[in-house]
Protein backbone atom coordinates (compact mmCIF):
# COMPACT_ATOMS: atom_id res chain seq x y z
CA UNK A 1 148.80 32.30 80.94
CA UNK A 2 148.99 35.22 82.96
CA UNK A 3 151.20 37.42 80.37
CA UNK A 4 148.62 36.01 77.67
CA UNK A 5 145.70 37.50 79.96
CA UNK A 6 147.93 40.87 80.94
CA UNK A 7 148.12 41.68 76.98
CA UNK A 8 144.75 40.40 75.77
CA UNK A 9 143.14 42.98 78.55
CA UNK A 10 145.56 45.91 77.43
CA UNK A 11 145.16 45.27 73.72
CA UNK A 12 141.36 45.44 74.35
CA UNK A 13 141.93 48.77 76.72
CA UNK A 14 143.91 50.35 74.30
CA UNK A 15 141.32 49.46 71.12
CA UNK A 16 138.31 50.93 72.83
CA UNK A 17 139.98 53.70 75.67
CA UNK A 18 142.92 55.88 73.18
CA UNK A 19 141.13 57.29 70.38
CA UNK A 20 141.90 60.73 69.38
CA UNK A 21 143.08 62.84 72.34
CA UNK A 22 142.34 66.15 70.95
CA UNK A 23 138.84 65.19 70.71
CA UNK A 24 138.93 64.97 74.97
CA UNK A 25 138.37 68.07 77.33
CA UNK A 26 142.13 68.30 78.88
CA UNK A 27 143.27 68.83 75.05
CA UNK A 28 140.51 70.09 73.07
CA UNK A 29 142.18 73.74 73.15
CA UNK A 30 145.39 72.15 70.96
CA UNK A 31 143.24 70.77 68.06
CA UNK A 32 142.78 74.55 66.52
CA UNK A 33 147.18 75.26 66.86
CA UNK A 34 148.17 71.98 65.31
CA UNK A 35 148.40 70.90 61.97
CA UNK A 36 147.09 67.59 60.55
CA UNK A 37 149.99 65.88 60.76
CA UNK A 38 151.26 67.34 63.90
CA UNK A 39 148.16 66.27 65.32
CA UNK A 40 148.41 62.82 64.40
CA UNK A 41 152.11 62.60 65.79
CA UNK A 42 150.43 64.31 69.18
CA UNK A 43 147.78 61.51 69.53
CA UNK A 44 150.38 58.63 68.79
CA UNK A 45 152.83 60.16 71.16
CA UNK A 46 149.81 59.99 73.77
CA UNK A 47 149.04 56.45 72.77
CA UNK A 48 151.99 55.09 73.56
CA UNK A 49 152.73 57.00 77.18
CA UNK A 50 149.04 55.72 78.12
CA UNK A 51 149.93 52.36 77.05
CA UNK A 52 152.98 52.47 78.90
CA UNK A 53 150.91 54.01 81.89
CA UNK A 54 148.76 51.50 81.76
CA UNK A 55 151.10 48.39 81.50
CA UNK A 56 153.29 49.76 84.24
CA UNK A 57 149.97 50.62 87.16
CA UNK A 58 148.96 46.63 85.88
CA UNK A 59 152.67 45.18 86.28
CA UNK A 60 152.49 47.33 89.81
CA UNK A 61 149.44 45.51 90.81
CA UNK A 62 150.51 42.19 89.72
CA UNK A 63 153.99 42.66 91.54
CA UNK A 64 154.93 40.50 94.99
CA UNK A 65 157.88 42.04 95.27
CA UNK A 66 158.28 45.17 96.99
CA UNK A 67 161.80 45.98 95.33
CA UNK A 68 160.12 45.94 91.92
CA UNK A 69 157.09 47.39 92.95
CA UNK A 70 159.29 50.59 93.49
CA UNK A 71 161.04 50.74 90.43
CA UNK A 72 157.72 50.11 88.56
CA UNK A 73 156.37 52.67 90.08
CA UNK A 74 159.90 55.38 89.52
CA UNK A 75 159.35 54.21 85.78
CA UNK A 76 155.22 55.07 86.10
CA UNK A 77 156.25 58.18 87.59
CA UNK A 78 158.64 59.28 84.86
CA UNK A 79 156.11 57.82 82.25
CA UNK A 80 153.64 60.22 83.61
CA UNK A 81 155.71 63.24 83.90
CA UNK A 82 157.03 62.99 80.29
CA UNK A 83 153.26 62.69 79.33
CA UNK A 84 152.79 66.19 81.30
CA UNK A 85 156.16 67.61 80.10
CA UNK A 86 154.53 66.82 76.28
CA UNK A 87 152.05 68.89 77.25
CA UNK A 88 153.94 71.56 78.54
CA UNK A 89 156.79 71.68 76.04
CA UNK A 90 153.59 72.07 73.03
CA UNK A 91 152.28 74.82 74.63
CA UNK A 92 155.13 76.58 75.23
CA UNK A 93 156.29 76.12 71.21
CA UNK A 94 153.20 77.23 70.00
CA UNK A 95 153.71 80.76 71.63
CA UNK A 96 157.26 80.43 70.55
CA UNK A 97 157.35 79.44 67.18
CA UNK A 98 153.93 80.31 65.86
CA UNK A 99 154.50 79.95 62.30
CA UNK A 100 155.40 76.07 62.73
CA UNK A 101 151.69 75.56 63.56
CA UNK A 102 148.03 77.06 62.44
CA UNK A 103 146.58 80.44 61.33
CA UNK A 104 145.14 80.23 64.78
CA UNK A 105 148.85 80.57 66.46
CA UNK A 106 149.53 83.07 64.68
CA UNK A 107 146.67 85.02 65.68
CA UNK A 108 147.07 83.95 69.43
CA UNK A 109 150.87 85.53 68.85
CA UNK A 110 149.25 88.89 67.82
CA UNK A 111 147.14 89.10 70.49
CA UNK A 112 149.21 88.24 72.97
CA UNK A 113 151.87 91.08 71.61
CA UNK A 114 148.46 93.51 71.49
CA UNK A 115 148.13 92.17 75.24
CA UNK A 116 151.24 92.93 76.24
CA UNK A 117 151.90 96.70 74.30
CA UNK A 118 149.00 97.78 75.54
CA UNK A 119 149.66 96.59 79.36
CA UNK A 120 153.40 98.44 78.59
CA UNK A 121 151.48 102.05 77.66
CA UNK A 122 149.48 101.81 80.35
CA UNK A 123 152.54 101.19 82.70
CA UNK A 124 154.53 104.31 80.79
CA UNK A 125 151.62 106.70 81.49
């Protein structure tokens, strides 16, 4: 009964709570680098580490035991720094690889170059 109650509430969470992350303020910046496609594989990627998130903080709280507690919350821990490491690892391609994503990397390529030249001739003079 209490499993049955566990996924009935995280079912519901996940219907109404992970909709489409680029839409959200910590992620809005990404929508104008990413293609379609790569944005839909960036908001199911999301999906699932919330979901995990969120399974693992409930099966934390539901715990007795203090041994599992801890490795609950090792695996939350490593849930949430893969979620940030996501992140990370996008933003670091996008300057990188440019042409695997929008018009909009490419110009945030170019100006970053432009940024950087210009910050070199100053330094030369």
């Amino acid at each position: 009964m209490k499993k049955l109650f566990l996924i009935t509430i995280l079912s519901i969470n996940s219907i109404l709570s992970f909709g489409d992350y680029l839409d959200t303020p910590n992620y809005k910046y990404l929508k104008t680098f990413l293609k379609e496609e790569q944005q839909d594989i960036f908001n199911n990627l999301m999906k699932d580490l919330d979901f995990t998130i969120t399974s693992l903080e409930q099966k934390i709280n539901d715990s007795k035991n203090e041994k599992e507690k801890q490795n609950l919350e090792i695996k939350l821990n490593e849930a949430i720094r893969e979620k940030e490491k996501l992140v990370e690892n996008l933003n670091i391609n996008i300057i990188k690889y440019p042409k695997r994503y929008t018009e909009k990397a490419l110009e945030l390529n170019k100006n970053i170059n432009e940024l950087i030249s210009s910050y070199s001739e100053k330094e030369e003079k």
